[in-house]
C-alpha atoms as a PDB file:
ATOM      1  CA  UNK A   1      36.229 -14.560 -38.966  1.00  0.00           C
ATOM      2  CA  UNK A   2      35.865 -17.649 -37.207  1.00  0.00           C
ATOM      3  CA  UNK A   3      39.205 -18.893 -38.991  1.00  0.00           C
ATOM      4  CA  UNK A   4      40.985 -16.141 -38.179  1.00  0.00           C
ATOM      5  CA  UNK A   5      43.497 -17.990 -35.629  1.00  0.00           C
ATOM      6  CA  UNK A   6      43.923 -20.915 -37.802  1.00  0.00           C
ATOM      7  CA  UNK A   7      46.945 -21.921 -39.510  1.00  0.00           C
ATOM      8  CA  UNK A   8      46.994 -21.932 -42.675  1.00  0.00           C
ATOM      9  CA  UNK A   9      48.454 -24.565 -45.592  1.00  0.00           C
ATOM     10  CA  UNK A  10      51.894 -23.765 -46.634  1.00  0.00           C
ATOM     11  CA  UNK A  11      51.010 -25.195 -50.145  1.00  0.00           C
ATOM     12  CA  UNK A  12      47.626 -26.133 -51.964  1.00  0.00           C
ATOM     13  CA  UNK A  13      45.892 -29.828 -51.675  1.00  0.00           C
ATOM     14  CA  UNK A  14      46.473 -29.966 -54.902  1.00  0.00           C
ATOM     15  CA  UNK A  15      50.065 -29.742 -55.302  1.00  0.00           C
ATOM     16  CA  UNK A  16      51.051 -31.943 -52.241  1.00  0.00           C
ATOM     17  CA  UNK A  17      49.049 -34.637 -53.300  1.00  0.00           C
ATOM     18  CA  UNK A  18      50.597 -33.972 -56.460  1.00  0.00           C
ATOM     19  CA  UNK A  19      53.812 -35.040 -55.006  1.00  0.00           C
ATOM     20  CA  UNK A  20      52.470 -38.252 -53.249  1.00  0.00           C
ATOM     21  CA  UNK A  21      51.739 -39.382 -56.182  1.00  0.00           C
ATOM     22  CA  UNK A  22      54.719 -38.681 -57.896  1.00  0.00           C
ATOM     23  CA  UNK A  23      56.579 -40.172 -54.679  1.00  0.00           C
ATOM     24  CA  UNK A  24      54.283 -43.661 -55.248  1.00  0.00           C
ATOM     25  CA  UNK A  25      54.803 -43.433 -58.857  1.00  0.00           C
ATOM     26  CA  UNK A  26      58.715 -43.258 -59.087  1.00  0.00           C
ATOM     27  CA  UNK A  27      58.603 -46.325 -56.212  1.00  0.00           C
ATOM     28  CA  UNK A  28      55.998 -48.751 -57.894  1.00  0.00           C
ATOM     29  CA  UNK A  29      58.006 -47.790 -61.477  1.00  0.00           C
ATOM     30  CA  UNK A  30      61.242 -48.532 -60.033  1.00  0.00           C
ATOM     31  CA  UNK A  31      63.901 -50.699 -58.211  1.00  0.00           C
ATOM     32  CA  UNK A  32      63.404 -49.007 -54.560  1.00  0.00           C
ATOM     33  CA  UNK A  33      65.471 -50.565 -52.695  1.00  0.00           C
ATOM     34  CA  UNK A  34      68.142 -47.990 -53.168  1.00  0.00           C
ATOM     35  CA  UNK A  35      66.003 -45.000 -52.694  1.00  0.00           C
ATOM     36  CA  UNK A  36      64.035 -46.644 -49.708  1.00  0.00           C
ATOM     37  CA  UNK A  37      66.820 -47.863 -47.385  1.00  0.00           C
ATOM     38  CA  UNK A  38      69.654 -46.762 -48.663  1.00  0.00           C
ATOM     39  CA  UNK A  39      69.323 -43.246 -50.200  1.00  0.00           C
ATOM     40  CA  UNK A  40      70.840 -40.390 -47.653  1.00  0.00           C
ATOM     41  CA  UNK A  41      70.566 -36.450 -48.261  1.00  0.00           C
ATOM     42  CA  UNK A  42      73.986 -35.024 -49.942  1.00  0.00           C
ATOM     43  CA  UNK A  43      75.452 -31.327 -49.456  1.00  0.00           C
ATOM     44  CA  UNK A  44      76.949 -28.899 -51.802  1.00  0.00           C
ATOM     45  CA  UNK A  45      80.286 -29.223 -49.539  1.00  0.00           C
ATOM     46  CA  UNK A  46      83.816 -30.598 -50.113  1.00  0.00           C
ATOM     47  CA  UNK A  47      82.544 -33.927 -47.673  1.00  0.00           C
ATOM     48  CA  UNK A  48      80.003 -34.651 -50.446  1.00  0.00           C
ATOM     49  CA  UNK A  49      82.112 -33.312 -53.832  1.00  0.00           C
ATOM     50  CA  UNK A  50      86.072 -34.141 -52.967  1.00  0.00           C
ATOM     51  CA  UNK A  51      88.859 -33.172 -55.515  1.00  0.00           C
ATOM     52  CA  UNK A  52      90.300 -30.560 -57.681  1.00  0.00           C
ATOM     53  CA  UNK A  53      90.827 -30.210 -61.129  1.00  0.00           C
ATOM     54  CA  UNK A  54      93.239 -27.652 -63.093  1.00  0.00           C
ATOM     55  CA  UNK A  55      90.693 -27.283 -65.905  1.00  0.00           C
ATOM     56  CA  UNK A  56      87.046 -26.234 -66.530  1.00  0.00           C
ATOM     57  CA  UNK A  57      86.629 -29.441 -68.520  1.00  0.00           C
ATOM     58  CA  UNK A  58      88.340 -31.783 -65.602  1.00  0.00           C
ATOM     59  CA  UNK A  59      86.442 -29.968 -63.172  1.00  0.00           C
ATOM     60  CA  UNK A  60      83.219 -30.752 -65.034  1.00  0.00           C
ATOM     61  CA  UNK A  61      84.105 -34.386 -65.396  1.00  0.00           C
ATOM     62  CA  UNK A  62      84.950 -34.962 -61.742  1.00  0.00           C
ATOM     63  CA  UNK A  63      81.564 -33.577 -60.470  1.00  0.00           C
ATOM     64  CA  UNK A  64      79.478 -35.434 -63.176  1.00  0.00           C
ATOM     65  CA  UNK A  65      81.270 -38.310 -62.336  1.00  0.00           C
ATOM     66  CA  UNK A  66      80.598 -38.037 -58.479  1.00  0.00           C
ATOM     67  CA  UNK A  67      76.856 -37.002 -59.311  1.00  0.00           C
ATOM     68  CA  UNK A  68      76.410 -40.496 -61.034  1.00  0.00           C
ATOM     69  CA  UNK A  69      77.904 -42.634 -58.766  1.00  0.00           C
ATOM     70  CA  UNK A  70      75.425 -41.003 -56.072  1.00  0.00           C
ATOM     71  CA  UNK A  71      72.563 -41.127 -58.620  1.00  0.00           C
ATOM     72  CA  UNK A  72      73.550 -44.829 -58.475  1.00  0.00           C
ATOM     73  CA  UNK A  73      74.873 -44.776 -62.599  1.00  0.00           C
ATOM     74  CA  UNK A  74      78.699 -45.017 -61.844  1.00  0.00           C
ATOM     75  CA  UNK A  75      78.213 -47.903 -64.619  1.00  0.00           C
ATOM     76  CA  UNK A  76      76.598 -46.027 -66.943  1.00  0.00           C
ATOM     77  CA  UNK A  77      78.685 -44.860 -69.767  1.00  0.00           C
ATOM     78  CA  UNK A  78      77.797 -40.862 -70.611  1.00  0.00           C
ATOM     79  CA  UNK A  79      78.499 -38.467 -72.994  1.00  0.00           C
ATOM     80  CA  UNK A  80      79.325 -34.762 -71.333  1.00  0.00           C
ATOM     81  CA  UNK A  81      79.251 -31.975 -73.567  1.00  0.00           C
ATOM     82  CA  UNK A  82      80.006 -28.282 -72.900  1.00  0.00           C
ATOM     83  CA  UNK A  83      77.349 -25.583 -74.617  1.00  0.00           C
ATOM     84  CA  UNK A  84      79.667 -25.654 -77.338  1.00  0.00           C
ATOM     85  CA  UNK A  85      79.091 -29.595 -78.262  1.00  0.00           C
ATOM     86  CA  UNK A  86      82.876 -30.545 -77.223  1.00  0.00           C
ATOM     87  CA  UNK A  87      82.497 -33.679 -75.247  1.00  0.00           C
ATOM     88  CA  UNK A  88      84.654 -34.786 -72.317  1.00  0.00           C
ATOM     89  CA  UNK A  89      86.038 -38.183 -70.955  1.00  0.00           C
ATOM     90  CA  UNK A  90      83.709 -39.257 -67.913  1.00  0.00           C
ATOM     91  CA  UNK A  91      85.044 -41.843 -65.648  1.00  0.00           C
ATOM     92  CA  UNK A  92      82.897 -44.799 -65.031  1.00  0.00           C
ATOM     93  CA  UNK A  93      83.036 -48.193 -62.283  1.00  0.00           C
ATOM     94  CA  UNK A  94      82.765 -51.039 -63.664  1.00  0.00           C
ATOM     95  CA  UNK A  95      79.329 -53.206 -63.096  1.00  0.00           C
ATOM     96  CA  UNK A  96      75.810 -52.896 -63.331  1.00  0.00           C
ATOM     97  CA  UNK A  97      73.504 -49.476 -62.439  1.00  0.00           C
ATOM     98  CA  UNK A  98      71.784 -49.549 -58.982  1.00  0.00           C
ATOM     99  CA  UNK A  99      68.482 -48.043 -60.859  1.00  0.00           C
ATOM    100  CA  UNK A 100      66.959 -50.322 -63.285  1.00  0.00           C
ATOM    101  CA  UNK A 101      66.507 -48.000 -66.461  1.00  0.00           C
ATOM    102  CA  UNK A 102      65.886 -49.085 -69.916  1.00  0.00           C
ATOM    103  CA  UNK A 103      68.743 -47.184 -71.860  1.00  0.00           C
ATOM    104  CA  UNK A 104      69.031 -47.559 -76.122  1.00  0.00           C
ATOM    105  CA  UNK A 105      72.041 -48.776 -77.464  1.00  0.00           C
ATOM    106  CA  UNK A 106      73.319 -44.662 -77.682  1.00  0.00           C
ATOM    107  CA  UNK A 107      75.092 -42.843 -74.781  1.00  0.00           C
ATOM    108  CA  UNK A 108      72.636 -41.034 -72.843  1.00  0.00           C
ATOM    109  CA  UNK A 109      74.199 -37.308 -74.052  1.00  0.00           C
ATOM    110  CA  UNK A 110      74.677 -34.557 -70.696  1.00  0.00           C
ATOM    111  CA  UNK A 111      75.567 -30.852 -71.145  1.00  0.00           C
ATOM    112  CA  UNK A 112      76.495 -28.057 -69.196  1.00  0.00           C
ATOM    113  CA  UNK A 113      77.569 -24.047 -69.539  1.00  0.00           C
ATOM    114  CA  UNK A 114      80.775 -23.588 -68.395  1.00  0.00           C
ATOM    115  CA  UNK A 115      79.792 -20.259 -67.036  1.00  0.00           C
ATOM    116  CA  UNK A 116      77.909 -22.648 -64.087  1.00  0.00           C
ATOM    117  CA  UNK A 117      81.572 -23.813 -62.898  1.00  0.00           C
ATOM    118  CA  UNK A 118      81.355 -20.385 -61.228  1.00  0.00           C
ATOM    119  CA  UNK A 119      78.406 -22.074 -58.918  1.00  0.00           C
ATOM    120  CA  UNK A 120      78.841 -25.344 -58.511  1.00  0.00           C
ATOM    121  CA  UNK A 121      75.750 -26.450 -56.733  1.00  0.00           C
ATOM    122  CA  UNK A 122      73.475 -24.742 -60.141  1.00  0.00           C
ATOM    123  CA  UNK A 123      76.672 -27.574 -62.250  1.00  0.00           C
ATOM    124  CA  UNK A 124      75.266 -30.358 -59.489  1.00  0.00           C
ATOM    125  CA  UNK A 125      71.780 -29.544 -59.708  1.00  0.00           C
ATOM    126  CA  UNK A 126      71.696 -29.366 -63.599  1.00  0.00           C
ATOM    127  CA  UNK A 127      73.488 -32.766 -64.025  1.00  0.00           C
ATOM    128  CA  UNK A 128      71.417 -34.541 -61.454  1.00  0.00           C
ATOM    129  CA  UNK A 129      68.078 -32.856 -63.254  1.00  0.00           C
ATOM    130  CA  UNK A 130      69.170 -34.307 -66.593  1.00  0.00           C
ATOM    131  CA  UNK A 131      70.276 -37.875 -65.337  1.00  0.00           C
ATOM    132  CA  UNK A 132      66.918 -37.580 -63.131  1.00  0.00           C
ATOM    133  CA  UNK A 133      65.006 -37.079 -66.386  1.00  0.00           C
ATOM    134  CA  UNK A 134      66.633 -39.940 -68.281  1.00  0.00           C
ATOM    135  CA  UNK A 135      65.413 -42.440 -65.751  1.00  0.00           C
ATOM    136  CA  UNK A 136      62.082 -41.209 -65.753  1.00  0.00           C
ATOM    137  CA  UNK A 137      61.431 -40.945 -69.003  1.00  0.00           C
ATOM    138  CA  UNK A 138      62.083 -44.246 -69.130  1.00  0.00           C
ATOM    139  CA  UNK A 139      59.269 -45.476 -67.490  1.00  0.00           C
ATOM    140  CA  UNK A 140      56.309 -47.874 -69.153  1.00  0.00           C
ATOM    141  CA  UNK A 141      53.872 -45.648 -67.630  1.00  0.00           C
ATOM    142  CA  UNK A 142      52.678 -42.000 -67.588  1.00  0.00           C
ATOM    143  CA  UNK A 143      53.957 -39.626 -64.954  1.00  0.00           C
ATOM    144  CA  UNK A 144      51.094 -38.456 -62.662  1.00  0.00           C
ATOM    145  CA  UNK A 145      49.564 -35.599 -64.270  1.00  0.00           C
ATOM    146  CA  UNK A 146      50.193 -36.508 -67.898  1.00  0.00           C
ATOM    147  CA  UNK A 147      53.580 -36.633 -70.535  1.00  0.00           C
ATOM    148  CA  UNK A 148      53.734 -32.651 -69.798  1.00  0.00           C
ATOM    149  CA  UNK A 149      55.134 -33.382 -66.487  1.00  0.00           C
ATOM    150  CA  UNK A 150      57.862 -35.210 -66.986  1.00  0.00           C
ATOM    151  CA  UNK A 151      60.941 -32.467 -65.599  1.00  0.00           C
ATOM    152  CA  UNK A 152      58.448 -31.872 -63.016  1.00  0.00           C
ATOM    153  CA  UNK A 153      58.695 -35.336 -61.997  1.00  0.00           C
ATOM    154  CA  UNK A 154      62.555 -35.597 -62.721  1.00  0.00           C
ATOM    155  CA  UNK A 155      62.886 -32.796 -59.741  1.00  0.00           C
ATOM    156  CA  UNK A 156      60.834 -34.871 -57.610  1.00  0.00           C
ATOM    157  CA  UNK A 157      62.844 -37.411 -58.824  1.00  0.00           C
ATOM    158  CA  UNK A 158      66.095 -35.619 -57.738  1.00  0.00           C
ATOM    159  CA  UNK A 159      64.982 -35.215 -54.018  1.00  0.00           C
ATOM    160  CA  UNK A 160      63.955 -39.046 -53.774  1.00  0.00           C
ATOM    161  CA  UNK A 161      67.682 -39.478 -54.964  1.00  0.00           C
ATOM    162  CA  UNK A 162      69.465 -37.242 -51.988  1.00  0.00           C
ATOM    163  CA  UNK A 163      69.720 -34.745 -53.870  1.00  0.00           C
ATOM    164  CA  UNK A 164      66.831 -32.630 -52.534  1.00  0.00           C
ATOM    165  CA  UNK A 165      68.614 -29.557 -50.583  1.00  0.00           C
ATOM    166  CA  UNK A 166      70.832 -29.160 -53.774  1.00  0.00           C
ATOM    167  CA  UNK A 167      67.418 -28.823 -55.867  1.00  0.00           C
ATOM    168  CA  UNK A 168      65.817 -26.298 -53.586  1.00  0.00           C
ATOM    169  CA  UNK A 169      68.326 -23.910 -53.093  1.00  0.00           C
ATOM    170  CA  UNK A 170      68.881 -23.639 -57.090  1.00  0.00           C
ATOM    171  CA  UNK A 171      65.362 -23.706 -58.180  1.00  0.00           C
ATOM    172  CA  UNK A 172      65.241 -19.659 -57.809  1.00  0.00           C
ATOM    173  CA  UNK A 173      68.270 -19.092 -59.635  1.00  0.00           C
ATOM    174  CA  UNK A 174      68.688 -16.389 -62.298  1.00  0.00           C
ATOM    175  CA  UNK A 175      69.388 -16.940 -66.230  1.00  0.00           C
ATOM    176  CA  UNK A 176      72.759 -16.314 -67.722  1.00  0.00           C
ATOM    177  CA  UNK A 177      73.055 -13.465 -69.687  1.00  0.00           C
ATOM    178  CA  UNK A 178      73.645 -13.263 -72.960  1.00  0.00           C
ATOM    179  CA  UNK A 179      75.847 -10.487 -72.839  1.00  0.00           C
ATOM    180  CA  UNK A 180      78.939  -9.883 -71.369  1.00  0.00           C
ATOM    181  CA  UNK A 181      78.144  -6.205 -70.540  1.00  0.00           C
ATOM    182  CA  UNK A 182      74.787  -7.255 -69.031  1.00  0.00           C
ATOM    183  CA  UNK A 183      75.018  -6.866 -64.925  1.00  0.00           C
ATOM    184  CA  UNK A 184      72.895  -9.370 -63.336  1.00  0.00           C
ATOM    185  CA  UNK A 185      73.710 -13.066 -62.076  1.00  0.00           C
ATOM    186  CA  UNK A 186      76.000 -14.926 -63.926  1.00  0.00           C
ATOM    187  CA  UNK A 187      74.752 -18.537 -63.683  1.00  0.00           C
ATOM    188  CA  UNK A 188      71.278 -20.555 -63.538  1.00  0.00           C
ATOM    189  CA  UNK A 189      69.567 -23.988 -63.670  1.00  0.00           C
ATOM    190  CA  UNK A 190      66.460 -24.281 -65.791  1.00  0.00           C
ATOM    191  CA  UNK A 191      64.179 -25.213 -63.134  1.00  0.00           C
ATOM    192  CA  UNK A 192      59.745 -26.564 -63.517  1.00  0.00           C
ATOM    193  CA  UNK A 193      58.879 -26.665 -59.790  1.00  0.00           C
ATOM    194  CA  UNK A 194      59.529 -23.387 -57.259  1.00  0.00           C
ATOM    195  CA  UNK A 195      61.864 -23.416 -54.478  1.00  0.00           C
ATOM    196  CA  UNK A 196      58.964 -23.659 -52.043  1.00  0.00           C
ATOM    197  CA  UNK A 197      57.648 -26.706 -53.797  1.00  0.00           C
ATOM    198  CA  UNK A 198      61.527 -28.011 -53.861  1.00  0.00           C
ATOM    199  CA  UNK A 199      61.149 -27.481 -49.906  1.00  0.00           C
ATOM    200  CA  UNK A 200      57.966 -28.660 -49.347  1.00  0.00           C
ATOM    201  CA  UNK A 201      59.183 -32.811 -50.969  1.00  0.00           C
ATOM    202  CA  UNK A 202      62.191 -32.287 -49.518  1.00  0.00           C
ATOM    203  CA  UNK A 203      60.057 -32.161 -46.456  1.00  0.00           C
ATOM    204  CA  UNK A 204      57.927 -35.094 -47.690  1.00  0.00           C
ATOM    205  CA  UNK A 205      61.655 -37.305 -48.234  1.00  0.00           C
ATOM    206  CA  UNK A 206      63.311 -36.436 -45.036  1.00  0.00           C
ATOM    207  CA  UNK A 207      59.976 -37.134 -42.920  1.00  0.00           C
ATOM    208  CA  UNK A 208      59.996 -40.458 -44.894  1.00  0.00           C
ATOM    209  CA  UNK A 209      63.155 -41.417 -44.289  1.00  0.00           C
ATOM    210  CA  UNK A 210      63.186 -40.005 -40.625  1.00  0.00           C
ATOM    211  CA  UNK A 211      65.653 -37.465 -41.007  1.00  0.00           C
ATOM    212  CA  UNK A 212      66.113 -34.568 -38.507  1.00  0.00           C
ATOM    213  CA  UNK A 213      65.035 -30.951 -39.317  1.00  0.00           C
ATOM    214  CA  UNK A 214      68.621 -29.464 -38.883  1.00  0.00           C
ATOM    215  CA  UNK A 215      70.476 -32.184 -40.966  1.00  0.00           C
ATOM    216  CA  UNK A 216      68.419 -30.569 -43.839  1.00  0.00           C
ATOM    217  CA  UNK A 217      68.554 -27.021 -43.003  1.00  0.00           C
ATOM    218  CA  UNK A 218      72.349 -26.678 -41.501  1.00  0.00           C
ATOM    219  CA  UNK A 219      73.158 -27.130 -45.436  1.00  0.00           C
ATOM    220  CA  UNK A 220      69.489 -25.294 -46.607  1.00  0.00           C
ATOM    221  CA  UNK A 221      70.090 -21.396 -47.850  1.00  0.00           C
ATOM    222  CA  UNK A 222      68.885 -19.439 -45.313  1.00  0.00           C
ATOM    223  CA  UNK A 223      65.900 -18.189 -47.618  1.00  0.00           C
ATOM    224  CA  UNK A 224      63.920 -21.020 -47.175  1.00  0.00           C
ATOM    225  CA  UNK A 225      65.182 -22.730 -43.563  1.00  0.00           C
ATOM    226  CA  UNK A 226      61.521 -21.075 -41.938  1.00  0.00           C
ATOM    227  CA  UNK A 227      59.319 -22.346 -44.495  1.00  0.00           C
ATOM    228  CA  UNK A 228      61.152 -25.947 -44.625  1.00  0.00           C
ATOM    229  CA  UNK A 229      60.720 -26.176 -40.734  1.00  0.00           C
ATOM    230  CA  UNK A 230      57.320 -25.207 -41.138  1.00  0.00           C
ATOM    231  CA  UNK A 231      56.460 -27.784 -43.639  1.00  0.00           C
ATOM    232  CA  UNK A 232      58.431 -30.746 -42.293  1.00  0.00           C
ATOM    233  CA  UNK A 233      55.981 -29.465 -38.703  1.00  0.00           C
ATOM    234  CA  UNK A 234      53.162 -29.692 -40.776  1.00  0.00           C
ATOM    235  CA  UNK A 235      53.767 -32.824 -42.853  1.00  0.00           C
ATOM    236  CA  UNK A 236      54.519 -34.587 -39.134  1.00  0.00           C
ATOM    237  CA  UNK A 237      51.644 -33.241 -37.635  1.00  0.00           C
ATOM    238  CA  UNK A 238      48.599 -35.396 -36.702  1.00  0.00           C
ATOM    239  CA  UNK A 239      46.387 -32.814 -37.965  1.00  0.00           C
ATOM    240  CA  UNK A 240      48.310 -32.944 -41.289  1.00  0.00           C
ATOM    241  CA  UNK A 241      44.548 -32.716 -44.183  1.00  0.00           C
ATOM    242  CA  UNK A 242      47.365 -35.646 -46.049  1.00  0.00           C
ATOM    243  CA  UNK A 243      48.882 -37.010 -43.149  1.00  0.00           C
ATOM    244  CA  UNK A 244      46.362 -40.474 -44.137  1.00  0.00           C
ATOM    245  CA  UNK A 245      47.721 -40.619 -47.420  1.00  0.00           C
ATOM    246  CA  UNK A 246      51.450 -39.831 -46.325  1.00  0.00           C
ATOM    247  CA  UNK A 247      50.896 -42.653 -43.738  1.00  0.00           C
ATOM    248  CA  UNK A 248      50.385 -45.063 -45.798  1.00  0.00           C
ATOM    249  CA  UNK A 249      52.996 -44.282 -48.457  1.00  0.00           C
ATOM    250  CA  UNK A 250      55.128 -44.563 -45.432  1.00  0.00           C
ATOM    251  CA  UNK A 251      53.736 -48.352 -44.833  1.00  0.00           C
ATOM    252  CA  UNK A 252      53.912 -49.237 -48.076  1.00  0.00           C
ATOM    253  CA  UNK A 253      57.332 -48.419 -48.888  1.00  0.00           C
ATOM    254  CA  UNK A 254      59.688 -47.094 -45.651  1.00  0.00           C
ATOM    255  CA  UNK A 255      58.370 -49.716 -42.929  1.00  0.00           C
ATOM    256  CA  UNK A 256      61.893 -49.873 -41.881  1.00  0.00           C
ATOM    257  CA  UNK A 257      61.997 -45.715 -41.279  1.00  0.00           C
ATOM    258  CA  UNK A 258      59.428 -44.788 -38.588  1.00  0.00           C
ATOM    259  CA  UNK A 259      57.689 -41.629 -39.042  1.00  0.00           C
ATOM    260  CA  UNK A 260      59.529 -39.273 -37.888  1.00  0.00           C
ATOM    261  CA  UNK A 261      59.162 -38.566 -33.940  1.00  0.00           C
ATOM    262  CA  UNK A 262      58.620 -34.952 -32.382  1.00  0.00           C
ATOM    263  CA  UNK A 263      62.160 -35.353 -31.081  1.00  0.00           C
ATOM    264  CA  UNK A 264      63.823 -34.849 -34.727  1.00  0.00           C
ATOM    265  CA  UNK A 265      62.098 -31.500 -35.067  1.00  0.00           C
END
């Protein structure tokens, strides 16, 4: 009874310091320069995604191609293949990838359901999930947690990349149905972590990188806006059980992004 008035953790020891790890990991694995300094959060809006297309197939092509150049792969020569194995021209820039990966001699192979063109942000989310997962899986060393983790990590992954509001308000969505006469959602993204653990590293990445609540939650469904304000308050707070570990990530890696201040809450 004596802990009756105290607050408490939005999500288990274990699982946060799950996601330090994985934050450390992706930065001592790769080139951070890009996701320290220059990485900024992107919206499932026309600002972030421009353009039209007068097919499902050009429409598909434009967005993957936007995805990668944020990703920091506009060089990266893909193959994009609908769920019916019919691939599609992706355009790429010219030059070398900002993330160091160690790509075979093949085209890394993407796919989509065309169904998902009916929800873009699930078409974003998917793409950025699989080009998250190639980089990872490239990696010398084991993910924290063991091989099983790897699409874990890739989601993590995602959120370090921008990509992190996109992530969390798609990790809850429902499976396609098989049939047509089925009632039900029409559209999903095959997603390892929940959208509370989506929220809680996006949390972890904008209180990294200094980035005010409300940038976050203006574009954040309103589902999980309460438990992302909570969680960024609790990641900032001095009383934070991690805040020693988070503290020095912070040092380590974002010297040039304070902590965030009480005044960006």
């Amino acid at each position: 009874m004596f802990g009756f008035n105290r607050q408490t953790a939005l999500l288990d020891d274990e699982s946060v310091c799950w996601m330090l790890d994985v934050f450390d990991w992706v930065l001592v694995n790769f080139d951070s320069r890009k996701l320290q300094a220059e990485t900024k959060l992107i919206y499932p809006n026309n600002d972030c995604f421009p353009g039209k297309e007068s097919s499902v197939e050009g429409m598909a092509a434009l967005i993957f191609a936007q995805v990668k150049s944020y990703a920091g792969i506009a060089a990266l020569p893909c193959d994009l293949q609908n769920e019916t194995g019919v691939s599609h021209t992706v355009p790429f820039e010219p030059g070398l990838a900002e993330l160091p990966m160690v790509p075979d001699s093949k085209k890394w192979i993407f796919t989509y359901h065309t169904d998902t063109l009916n929800n873009p942000e699930v078409l974003i989310a998917s793409f950025v999930h699989q080009i998250a997962y190639h980089i990872v899986s490239s990696a010398h060393n084991p993910p924290p947690g063991g091989n099983e983790n790897w699409p874990h990590v890739a989601e993590i992954l995602a959120t370090m990349m921008g990509f992190g509001v996109i992530m969390a308000n798609t990790a809850n969505t429902q499976k396609i149905r098989s049939c047509g006469s089925c009632s039900g959602p029409a559209v999903e993204r095959e997603s390892f972590l929940s959208q509370y653990d989506m929220s809680y590293a996006l949390a972890i990445f904008c209180a990294l990188k200094n980035i005010p609540v409300k940038e976050a939650t203006l574009h954040l469904k309103k589902t999980l806006r309460t438990f992302y304000k909570k969680s960024y308050k609790e990641i900032s707070s001095t009383h934070f059980s991690r805040n020693d570990r988070l503290t020095s990530l912070q040092a380590a890696w974002f010297s040039n992004h304070p902590h965030v201040s009480k005044d960006n809450q």
